[in-house]
PDB file of N, CA and C in Angstrom:
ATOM      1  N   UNK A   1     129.244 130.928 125.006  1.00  0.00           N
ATOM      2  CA  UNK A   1     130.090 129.836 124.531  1.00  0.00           C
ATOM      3  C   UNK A   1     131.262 130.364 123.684  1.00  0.00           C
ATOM      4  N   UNK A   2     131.106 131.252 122.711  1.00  0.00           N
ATOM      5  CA  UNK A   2     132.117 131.924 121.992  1.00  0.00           C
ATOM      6  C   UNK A   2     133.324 132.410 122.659  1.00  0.00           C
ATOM      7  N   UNK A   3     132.894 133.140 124.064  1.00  0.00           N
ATOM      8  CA  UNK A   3     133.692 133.809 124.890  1.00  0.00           C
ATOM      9  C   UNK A   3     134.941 132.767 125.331  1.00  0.00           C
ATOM     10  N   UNK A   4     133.816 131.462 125.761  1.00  0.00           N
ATOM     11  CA  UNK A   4     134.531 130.638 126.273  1.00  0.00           C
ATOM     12  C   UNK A   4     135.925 130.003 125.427  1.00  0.00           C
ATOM     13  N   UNK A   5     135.286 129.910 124.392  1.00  0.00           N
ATOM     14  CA  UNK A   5     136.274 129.229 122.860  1.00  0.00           C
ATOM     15  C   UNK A   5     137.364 130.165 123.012  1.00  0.00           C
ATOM     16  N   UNK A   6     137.644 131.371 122.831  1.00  0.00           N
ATOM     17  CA  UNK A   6     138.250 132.321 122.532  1.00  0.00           C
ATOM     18  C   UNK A   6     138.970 132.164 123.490  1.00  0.00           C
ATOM     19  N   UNK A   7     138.687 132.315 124.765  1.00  0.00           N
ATOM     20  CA  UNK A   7     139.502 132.407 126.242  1.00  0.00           C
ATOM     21  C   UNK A   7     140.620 131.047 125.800  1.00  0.00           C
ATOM     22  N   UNK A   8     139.701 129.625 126.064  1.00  0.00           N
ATOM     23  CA  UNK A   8     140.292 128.764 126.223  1.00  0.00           C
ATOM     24  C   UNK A   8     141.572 129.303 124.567  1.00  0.00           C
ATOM     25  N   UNK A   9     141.287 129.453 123.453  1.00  0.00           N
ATOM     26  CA  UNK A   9     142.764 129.521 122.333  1.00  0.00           C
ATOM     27  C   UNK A   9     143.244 130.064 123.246  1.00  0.00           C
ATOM     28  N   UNK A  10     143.112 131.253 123.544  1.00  0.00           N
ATOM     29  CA  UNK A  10     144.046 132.354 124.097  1.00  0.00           C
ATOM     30  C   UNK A  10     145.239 131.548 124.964  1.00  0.00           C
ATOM     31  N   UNK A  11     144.777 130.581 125.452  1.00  0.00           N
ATOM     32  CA  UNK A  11     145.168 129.977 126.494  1.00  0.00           C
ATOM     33  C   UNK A  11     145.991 128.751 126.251  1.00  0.00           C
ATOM     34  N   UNK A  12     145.411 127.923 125.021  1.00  0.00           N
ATOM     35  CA  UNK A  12     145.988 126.522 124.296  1.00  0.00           C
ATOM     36  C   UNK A  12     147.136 127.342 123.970  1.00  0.00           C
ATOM     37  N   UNK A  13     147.254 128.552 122.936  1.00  0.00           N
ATOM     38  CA  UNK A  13     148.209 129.366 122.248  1.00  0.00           C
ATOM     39  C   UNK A  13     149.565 129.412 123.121  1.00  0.00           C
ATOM     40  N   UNK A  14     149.519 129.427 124.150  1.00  0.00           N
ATOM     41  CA  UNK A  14     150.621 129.451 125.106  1.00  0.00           C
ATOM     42  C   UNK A  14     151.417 128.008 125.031  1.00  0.00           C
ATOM     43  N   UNK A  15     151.135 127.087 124.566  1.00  0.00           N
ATOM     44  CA  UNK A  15     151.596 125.643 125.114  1.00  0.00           C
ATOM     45  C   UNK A  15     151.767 125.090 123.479  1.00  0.00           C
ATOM     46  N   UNK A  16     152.725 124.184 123.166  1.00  0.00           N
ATOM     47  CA  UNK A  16     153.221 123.572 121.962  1.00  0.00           C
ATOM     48  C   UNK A  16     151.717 122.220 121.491  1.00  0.00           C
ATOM     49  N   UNK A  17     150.764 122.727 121.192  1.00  0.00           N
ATOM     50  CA  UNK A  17     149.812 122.339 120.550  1.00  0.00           C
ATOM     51  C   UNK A  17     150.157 121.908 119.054  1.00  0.00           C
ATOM     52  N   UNK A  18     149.805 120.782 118.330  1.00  0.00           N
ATOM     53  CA  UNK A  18     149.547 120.698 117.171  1.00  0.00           C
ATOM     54  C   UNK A  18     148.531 121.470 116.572  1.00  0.00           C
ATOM     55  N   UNK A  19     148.659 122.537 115.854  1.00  0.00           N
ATOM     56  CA  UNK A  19     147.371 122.699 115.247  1.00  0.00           C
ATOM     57  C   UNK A  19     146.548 122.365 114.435  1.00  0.00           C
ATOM     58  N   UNK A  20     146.785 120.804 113.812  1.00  0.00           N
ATOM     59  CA  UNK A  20     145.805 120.299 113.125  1.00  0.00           C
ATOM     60  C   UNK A  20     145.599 119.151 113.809  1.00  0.00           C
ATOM     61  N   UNK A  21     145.540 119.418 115.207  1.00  0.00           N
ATOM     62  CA  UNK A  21     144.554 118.701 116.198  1.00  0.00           C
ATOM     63  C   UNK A  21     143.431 118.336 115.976  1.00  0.00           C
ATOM     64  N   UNK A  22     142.609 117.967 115.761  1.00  0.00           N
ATOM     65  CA  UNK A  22     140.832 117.812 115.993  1.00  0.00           C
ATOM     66  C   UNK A  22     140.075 118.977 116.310  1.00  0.00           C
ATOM     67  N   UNK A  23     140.677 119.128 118.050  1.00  0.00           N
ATOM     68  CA  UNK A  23     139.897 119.318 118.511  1.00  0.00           C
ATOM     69  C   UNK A  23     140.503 120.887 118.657  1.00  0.00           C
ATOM     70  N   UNK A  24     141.770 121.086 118.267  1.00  0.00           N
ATOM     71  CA  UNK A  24     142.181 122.521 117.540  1.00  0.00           C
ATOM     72  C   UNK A  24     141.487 122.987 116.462  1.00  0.00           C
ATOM     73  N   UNK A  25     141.878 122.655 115.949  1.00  0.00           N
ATOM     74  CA  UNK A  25     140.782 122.762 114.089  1.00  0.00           C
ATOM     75  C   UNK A  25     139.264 123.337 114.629  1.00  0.00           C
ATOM     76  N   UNK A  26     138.784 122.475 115.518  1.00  0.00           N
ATOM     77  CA  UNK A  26     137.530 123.124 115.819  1.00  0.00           C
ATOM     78  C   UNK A  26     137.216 124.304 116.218  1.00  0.00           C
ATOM     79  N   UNK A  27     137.873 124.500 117.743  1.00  0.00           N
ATOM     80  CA  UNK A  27     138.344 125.661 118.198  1.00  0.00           C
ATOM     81  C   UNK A  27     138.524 126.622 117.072  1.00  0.00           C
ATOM     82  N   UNK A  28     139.690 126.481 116.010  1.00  0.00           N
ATOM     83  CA  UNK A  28     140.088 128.053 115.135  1.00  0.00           C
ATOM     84  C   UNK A  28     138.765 127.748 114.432  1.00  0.00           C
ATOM     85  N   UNK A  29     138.274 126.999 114.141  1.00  0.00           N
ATOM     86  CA  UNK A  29     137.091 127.339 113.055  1.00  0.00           C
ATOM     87  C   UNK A  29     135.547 127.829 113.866  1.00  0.00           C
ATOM     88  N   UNK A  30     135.418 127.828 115.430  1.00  0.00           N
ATOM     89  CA  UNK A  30     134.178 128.742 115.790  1.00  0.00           C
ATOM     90  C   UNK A  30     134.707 129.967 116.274  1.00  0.00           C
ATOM     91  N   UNK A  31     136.334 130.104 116.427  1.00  0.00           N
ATOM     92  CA  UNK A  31     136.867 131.386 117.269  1.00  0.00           C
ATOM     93  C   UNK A  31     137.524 132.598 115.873  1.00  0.00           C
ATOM     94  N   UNK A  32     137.759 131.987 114.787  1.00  0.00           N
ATOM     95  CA  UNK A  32     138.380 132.530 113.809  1.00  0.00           C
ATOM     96  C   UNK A  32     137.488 133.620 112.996  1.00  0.00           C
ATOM     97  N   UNK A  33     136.037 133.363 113.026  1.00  0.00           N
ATOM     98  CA  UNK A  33     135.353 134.256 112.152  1.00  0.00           C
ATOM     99  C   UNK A  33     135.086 135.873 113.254  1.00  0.00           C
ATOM    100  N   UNK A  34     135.466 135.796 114.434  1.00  0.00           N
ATOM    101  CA  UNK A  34     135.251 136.638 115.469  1.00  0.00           C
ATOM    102  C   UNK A  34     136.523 137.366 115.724  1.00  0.00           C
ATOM    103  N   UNK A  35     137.714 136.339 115.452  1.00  0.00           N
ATOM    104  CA  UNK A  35     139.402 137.064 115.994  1.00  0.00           C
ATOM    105  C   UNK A  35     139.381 137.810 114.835  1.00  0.00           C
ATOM    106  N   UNK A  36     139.646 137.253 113.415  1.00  0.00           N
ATOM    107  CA  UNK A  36     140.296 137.707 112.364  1.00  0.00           C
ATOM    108  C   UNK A  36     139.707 139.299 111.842  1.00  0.00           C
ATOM    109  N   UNK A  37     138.855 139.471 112.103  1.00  0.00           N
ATOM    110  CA  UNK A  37     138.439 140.814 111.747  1.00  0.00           C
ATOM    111  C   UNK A  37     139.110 141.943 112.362  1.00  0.00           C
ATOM    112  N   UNK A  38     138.889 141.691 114.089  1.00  0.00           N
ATOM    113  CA  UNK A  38     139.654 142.266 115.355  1.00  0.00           C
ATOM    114  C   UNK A  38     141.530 142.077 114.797  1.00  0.00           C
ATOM    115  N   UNK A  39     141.574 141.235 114.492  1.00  0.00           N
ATOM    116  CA  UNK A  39     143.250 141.300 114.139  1.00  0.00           C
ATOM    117  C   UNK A  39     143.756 142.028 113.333  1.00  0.00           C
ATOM    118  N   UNK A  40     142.850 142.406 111.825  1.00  0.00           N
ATOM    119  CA  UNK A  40     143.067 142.793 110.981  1.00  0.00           C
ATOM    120  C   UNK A  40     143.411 144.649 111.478  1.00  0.00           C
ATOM    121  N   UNK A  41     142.741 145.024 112.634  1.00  0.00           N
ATOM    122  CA  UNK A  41     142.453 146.404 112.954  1.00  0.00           C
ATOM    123  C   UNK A  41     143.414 146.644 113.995  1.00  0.00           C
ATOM    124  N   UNK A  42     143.956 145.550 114.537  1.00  0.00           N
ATOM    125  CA  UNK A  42     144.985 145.653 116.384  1.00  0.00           C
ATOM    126  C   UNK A  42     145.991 144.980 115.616  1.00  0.00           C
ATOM    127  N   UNK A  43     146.983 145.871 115.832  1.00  0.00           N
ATOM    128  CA  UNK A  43     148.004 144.890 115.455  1.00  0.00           C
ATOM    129  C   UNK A  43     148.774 144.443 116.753  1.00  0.00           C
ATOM    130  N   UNK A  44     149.695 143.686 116.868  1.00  0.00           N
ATOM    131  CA  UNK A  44     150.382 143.102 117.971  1.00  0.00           C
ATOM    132  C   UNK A  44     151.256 143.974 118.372  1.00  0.00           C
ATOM    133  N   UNK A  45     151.788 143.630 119.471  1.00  0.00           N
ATOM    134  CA  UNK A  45     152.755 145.008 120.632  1.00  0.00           C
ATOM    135  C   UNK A  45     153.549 143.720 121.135  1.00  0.00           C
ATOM    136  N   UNK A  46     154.430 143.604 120.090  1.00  0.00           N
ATOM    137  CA  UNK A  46     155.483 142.690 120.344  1.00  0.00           C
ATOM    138  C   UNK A  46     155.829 141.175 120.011  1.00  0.00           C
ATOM    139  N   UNK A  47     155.474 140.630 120.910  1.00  0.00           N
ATOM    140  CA  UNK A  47     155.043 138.760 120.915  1.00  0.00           C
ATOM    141  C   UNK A  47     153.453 138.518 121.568  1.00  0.00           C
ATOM    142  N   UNK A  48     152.516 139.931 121.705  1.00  0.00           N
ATOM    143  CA  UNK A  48     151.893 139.673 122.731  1.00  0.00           C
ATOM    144  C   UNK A  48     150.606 140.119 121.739  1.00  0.00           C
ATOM    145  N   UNK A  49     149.355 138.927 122.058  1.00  0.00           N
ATOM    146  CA  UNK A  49     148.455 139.110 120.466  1.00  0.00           C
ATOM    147  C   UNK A  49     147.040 139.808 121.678  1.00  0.00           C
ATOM    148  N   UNK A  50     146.587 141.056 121.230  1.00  0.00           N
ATOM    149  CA  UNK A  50     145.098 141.298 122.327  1.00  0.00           C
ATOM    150  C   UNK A  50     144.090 141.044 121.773  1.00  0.00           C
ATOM    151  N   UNK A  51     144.203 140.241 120.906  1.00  0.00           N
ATOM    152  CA  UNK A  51     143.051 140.033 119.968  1.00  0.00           C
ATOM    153  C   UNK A  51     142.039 139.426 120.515  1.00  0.00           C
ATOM    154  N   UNK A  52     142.455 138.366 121.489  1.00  0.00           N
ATOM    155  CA  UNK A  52     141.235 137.399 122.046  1.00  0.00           C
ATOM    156  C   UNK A  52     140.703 138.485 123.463  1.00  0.00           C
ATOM    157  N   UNK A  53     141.437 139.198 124.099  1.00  0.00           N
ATOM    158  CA  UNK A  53     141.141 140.094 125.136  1.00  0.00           C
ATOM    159  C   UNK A  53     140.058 141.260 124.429  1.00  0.00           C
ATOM    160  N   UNK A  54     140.200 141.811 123.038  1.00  0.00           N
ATOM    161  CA  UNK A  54     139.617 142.704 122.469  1.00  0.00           C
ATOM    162  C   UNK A  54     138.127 141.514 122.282  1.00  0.00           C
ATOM    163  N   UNK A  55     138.151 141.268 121.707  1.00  0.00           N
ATOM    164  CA  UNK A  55     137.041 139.993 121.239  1.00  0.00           C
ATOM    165  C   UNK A  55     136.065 140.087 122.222  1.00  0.00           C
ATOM    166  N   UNK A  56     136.852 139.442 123.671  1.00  0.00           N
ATOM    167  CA  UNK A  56     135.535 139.097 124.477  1.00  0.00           C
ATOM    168  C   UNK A  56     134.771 140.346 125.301  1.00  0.00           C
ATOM    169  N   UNK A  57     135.936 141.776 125.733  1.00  0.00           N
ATOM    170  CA  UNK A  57     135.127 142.441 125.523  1.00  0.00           C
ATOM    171  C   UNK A  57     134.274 143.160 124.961  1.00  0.00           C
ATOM    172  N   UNK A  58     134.505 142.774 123.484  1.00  0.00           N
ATOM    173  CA  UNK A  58     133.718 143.281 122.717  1.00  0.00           C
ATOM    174  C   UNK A  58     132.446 142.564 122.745  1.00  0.00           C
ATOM    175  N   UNK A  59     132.350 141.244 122.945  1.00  0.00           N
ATOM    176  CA  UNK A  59     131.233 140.437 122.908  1.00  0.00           C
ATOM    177  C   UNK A  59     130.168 140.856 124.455  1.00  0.00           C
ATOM    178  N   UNK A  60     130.873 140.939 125.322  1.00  0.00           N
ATOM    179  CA  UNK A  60     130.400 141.194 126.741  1.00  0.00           C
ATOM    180  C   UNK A  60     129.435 142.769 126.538  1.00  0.00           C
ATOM    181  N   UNK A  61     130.048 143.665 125.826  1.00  0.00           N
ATOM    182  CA  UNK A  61     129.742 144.658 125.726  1.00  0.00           C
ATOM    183  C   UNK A  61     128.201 144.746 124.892  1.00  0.00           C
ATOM    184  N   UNK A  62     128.443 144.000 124.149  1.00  0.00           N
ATOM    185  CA  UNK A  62     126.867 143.741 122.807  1.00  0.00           C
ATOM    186  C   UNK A  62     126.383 143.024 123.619  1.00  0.00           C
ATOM    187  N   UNK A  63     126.287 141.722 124.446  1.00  0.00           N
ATOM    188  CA  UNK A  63     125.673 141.049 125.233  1.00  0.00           C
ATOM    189  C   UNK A  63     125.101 142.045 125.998  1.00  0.00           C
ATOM    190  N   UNK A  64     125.601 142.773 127.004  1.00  0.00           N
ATOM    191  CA  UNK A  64     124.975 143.489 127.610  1.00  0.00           C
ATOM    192  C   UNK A  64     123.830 144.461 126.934  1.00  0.00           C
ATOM    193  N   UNK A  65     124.543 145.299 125.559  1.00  0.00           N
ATOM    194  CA  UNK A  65     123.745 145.811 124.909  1.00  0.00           C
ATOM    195  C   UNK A  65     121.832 145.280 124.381  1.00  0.00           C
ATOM    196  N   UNK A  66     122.605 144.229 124.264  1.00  0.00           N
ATOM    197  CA  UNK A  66     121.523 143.125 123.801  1.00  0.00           C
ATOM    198  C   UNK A  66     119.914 142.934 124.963  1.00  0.00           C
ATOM    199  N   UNK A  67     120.870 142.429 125.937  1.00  0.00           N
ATOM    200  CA  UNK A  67     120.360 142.249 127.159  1.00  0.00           C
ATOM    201  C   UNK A  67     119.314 143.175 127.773  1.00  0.00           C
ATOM    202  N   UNK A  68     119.677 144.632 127.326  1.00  0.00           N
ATOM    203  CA  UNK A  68     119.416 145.710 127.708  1.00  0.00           C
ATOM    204  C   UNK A  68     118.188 146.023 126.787  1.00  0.00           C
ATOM    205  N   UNK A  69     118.173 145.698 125.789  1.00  0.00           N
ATOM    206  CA  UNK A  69     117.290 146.419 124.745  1.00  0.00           C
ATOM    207  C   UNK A  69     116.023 144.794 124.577  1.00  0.00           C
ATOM    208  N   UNK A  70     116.091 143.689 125.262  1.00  0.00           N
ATOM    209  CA  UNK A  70     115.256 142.800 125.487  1.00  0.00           C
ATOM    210  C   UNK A  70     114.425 143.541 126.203  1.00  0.00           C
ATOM    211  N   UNK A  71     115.173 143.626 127.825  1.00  0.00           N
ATOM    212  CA  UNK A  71     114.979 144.265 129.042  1.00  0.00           C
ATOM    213  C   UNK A  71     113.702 145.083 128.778  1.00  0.00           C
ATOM    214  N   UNK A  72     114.185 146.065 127.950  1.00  0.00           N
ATOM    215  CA  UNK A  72     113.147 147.237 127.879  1.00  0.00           C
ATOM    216  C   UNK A  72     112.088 147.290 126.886  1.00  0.00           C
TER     217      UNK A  72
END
């Protein structure tokens, strides 16, 4: 679900959103405790933010990890 949150900002971020939307607000507040750390360490390469691209593979990667160490 996180992955999903993250994808979808990545994605709202492109388009003239209010951000004190509702249903924005929500979004930055389950995707924000996961970006902001990653941001603090990547900085941007231009206009172009990899923060949410860093994120989910980072999450995919421990998932698997995770997955793996159930597994066995």
């Amino acid at each position: 679900m996180l992955t999903v949150g993250i994808f979808l900002r990545a994605i709202v971020s492109w388009f003239p959103i209010d951000p004190n939307n509702p249903l924005m607000q929500i979004l930055i507040q389950l995707t924000e405790p996961v970006l902001a750390p990653i941001r603090r360490i990547m900085p941007r390469i231009g206009m172009i933010d990899l923060t949410p691209m860093a994120a989910i593979i980072l999450l995919q990667v421990l998932s698997s990890a995770v997955t793996r160490g159930i597994a066995t």
